[in-house]
Protein backbone atom coordinates (compact mmCIF):
# COMPACT_ATOMS: atom_id res chain seq x y z
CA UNK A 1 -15.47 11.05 20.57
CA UNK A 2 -14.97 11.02 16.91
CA UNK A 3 -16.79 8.95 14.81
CA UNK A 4 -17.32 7.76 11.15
CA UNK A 5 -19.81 5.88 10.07
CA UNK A 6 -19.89 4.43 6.22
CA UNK A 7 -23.24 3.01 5.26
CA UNK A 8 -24.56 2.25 1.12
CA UNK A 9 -22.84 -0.62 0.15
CA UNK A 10 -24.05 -3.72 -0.61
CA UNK A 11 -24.29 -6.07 -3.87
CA UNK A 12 -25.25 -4.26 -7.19
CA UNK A 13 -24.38 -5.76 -11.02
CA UNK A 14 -22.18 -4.32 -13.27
CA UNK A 15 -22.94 -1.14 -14.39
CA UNK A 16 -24.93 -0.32 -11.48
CA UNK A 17 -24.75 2.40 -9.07
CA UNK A 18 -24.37 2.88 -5.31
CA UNK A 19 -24.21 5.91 -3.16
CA UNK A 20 -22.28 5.52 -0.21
CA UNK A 21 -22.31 7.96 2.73
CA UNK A 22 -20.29 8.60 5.34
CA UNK A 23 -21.69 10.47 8.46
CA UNK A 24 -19.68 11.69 10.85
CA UNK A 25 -19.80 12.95 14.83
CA UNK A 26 -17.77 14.39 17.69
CA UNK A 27 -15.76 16.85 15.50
CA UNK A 28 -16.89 19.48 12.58
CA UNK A 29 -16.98 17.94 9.41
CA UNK A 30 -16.09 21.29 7.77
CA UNK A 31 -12.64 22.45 8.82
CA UNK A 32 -11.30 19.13 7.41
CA UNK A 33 -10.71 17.23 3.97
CA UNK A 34 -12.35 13.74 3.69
CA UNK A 35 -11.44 11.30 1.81
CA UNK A 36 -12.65 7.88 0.62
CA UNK A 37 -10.65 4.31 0.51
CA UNK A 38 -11.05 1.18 -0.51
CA UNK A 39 -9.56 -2.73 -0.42
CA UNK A 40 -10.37 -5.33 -2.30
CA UNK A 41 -9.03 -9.20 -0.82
CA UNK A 42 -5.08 -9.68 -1.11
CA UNK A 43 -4.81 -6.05 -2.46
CA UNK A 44 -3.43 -2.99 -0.95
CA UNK A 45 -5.13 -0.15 0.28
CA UNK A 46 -6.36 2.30 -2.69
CA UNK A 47 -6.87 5.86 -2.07
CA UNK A 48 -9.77 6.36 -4.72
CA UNK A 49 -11.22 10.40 -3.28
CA UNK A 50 -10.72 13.10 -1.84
CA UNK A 51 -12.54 16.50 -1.06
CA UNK A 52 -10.67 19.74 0.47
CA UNK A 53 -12.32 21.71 3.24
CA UNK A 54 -14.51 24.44 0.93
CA UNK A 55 -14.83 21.71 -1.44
CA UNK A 56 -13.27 23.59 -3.98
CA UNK A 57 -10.40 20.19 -4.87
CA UNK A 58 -11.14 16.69 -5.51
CA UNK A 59 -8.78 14.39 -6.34
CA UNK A 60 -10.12 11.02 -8.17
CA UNK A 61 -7.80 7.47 -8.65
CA UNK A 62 -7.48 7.07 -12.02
CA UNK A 63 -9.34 3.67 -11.96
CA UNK A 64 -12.56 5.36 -11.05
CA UNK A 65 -12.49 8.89 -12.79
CA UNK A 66 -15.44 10.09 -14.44
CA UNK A 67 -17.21 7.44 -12.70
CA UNK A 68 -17.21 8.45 -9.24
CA UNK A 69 -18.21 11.40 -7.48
CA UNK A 70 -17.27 12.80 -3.95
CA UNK A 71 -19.22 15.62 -2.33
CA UNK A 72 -19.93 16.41 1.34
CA UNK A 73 -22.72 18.27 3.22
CA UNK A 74 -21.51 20.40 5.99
CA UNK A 75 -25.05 21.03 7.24
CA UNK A 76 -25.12 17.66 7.90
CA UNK A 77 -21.84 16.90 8.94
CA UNK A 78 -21.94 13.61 5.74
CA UNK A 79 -19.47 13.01 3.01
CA UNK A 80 -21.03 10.80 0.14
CA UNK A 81 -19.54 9.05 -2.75
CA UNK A 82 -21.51 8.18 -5.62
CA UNK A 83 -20.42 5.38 -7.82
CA UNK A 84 -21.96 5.00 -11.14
CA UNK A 85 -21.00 2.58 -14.03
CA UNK A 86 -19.49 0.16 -11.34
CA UNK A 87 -17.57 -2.68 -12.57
CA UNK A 88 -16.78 -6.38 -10.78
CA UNK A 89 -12.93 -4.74 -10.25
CA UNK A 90 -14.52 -1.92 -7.36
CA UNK A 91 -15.27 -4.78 -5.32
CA UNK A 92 -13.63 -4.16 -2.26
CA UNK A 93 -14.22 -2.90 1.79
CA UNK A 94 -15.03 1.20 1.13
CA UNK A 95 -13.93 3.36 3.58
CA UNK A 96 -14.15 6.66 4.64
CA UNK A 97 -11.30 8.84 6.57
CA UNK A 98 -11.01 12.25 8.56
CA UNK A 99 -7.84 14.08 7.39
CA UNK A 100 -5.83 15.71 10.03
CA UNK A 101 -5.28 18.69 6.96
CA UNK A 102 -8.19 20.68 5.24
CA UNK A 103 -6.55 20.23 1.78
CA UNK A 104 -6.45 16.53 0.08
CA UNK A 105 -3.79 13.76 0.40
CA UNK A 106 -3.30 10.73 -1.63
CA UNK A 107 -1.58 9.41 1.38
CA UNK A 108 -3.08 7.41 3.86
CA UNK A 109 -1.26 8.82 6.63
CA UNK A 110 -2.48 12.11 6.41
CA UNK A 111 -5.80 10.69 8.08
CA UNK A 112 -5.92 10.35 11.69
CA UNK A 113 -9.92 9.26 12.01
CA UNK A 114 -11.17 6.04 9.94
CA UNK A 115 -14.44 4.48 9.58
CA UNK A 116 -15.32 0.57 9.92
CA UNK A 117 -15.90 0.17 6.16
CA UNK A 118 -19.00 -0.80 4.17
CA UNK A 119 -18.69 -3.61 1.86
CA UNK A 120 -19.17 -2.93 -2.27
CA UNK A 121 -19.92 -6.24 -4.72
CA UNK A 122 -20.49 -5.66 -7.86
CA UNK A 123 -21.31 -8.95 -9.81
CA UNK A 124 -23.50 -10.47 -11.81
């Protein structure tokens, strides 16, 4: 049975940091891409990362480039995204996502496994 599990968020003031992870079961983490969504209230879902198979592409939203960081231990079968600098405008439902593809997509469809989400505030 395939499984995600997101886990790190919680309530941090701007310019903070958060690290969430995103651990994963009942399929190997490293013949696939991963990638990382988010939505905030009344807002559509936002692709915001993405990390190929070997890790050798990421792909960052503009919104959070240079800010954010995706990276993924096969060993432990965990995909993390670090989040530095955050600002009250990341708020939102994170989630992580199993692509069906080992390169990255922007697209949600590409994804066939998601988690249940982990919920980011950043306010003051």
């Amino acid at each position: 049975q395939v499984q995600l599990v997101e886990s790190g968020g919680g309530l941090v003031q701007p310019g903070g940091s958060l690290r969430l992870s995103c651990a994963a079961s009942g399929f190997t983490l490293d013949y696939y891409a991963i990638g990382w969504f988010r939505q905030a209230p009344g807002k559509e879902r936002e692709g915001v990362a993405c990390i190929s198979r070997s890790s050798s592409t990421t792909y960052y939203a503009d919104s959070v480039k240079g800010r954010f960081t995706i990276s993924r231990d096969n060993a432990k079968n965990t995909a993390y995204l670090q989040m530095n600098s955050l600002k009250p405008e990341d708020t939102a439902v994170y989630y992580c996502a199993k692509s069906a593809y080992s390169g990255c997509s922007g697209s949600g469809y590409a994804y066939d496994y998601w988690g249940q989400g982990t919920q980011v505030t950043v306010s003051s």
